[in-house]
Protein backbone atom coordinates (compact mmCIF):
# COMPACT_ATOMS: atom_id res chain seq x y z
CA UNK A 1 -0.25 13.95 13.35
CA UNK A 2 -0.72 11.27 10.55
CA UNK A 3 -3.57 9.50 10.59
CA UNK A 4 -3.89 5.87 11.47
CA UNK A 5 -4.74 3.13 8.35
CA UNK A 6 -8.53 2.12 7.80
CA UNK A 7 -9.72 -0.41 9.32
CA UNK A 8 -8.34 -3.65 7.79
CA UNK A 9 -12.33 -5.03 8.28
CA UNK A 10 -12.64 -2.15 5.69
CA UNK A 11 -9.82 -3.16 3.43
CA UNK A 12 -9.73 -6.68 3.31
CA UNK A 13 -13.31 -7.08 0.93
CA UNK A 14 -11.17 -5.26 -1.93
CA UNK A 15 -8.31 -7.06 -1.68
CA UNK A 16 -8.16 -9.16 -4.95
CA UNK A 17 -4.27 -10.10 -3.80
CA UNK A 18 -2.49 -10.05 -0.46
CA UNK A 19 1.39 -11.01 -1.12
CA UNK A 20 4.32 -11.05 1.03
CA UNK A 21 6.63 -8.95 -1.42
CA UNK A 22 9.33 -6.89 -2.15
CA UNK A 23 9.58 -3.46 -4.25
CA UNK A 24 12.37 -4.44 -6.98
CA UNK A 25 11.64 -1.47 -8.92
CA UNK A 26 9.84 1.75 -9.57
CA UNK A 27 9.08 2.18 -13.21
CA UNK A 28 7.78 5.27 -13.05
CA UNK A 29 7.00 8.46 -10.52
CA UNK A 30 3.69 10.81 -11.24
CA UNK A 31 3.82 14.57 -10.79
CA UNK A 32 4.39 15.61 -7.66
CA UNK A 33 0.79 16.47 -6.14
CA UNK A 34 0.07 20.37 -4.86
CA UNK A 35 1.26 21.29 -1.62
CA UNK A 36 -1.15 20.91 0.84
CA UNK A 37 -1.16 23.89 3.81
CA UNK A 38 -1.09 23.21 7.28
CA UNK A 39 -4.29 23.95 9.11
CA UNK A 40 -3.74 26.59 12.22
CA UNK A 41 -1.97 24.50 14.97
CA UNK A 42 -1.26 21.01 12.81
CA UNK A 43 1.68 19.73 13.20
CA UNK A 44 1.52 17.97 9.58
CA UNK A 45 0.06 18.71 6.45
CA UNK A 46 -0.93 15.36 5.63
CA UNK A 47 1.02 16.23 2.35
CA UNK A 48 0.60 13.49 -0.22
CA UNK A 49 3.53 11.91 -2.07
CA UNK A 50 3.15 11.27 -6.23
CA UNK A 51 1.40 8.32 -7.22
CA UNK A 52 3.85 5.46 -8.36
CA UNK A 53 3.90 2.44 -10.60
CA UNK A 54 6.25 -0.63 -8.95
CA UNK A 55 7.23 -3.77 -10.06
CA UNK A 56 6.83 -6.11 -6.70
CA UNK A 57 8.95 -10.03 -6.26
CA UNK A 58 6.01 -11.85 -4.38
CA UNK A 59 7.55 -13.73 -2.10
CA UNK A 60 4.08 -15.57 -1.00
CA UNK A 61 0.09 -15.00 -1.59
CA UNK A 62 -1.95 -15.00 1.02
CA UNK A 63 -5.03 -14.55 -0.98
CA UNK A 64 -5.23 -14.35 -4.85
CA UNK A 65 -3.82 -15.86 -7.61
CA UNK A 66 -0.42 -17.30 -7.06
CA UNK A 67 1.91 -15.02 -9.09
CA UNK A 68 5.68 -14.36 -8.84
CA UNK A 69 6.10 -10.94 -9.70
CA UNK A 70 3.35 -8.13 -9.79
CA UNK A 71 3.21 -4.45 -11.61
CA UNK A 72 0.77 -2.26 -9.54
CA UNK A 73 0.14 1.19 -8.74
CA UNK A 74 0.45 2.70 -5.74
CA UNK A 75 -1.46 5.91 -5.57
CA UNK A 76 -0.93 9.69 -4.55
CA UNK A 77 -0.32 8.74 -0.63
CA UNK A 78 0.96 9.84 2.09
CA UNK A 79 4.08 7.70 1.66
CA UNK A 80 7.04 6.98 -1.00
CA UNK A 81 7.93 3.03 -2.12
CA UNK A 82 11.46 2.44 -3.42
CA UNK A 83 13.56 -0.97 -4.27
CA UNK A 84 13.67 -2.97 -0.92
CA UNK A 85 10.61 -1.81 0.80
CA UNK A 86 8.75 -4.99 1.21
CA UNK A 87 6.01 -6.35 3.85
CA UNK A 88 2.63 -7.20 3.14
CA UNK A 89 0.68 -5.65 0.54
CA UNK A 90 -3.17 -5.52 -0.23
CA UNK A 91 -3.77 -5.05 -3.74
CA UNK A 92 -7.62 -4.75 -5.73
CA UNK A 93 -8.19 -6.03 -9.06
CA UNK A 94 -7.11 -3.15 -10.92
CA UNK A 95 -3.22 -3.69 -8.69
CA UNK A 96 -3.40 -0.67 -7.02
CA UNK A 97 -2.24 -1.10 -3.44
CA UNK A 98 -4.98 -0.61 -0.60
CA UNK A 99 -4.07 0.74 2.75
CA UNK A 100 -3.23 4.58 3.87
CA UNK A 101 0.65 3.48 4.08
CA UNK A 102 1.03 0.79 2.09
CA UNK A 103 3.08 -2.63 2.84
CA UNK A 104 3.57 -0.42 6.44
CA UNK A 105 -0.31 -0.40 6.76
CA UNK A 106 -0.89 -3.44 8.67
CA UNK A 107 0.86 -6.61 10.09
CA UNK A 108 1.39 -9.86 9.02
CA UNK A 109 -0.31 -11.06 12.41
CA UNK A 110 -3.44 -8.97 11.83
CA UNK A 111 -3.88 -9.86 8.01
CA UNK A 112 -4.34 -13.72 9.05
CA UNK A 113 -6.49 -13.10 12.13
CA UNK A 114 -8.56 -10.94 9.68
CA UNK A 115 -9.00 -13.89 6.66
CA UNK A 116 -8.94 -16.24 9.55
CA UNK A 117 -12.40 -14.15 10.08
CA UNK A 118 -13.97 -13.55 7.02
């Protein structure tokens, strides 16, 4: 069973951007990590993907500099990006995206309550 994302309370502090954006792009793929082995009785390995570099069309910012287009990395993760995945993405000051799943992570509805909050 996948686990669910981090808390966004837990997220949010590190995000330098939030954008409402689209993957045009990937410039480049890392190594595929090892293969991780499933523990007796798992139903998933929890395998990770290979880390990523992506070129993002920001549609909007919801926090951060306003920007139209973004390069950022997404790291060795439990999911894949390719051109058209887009939602919301969380991204720190070095643009690498935050959240366990990516733009997938977390809602548009629960990133505004959340900066609503803070």
């Amino acid at each position: 069973m996948a686990k669910p994302p981090e808390p966004i309370e837990d997220v949010l502090p590190r995000a330098t951007w939030i954008v409402d954006a689209e993957v045009t792009e990937v410039l480049k793929t890392g190594s595929a990590p090892p293969k991780a082995e499933a523990a007796p009785g798992a139903t998933s390995t929890g395998q990770k993907t290979a880390a990523q570099t992506v070129k993002l069309k920001v549609k909007r910012v919801l926090k951060g500099q306003d920007v139209a287009e973004l390069v950022v990395e997404k790291p060795e993760a439990g999911y894949a990006l390719k051109a058209g995945n887009h939602g919301p993405f969380l991204i720190d000051s070095t643009k690498t995206i935050l959240g366990r799943y990516g733009p997938d992570s977390y809602s548009f509805e629960r990133i505004q309550k959340a900066l609503a909050a803070s």
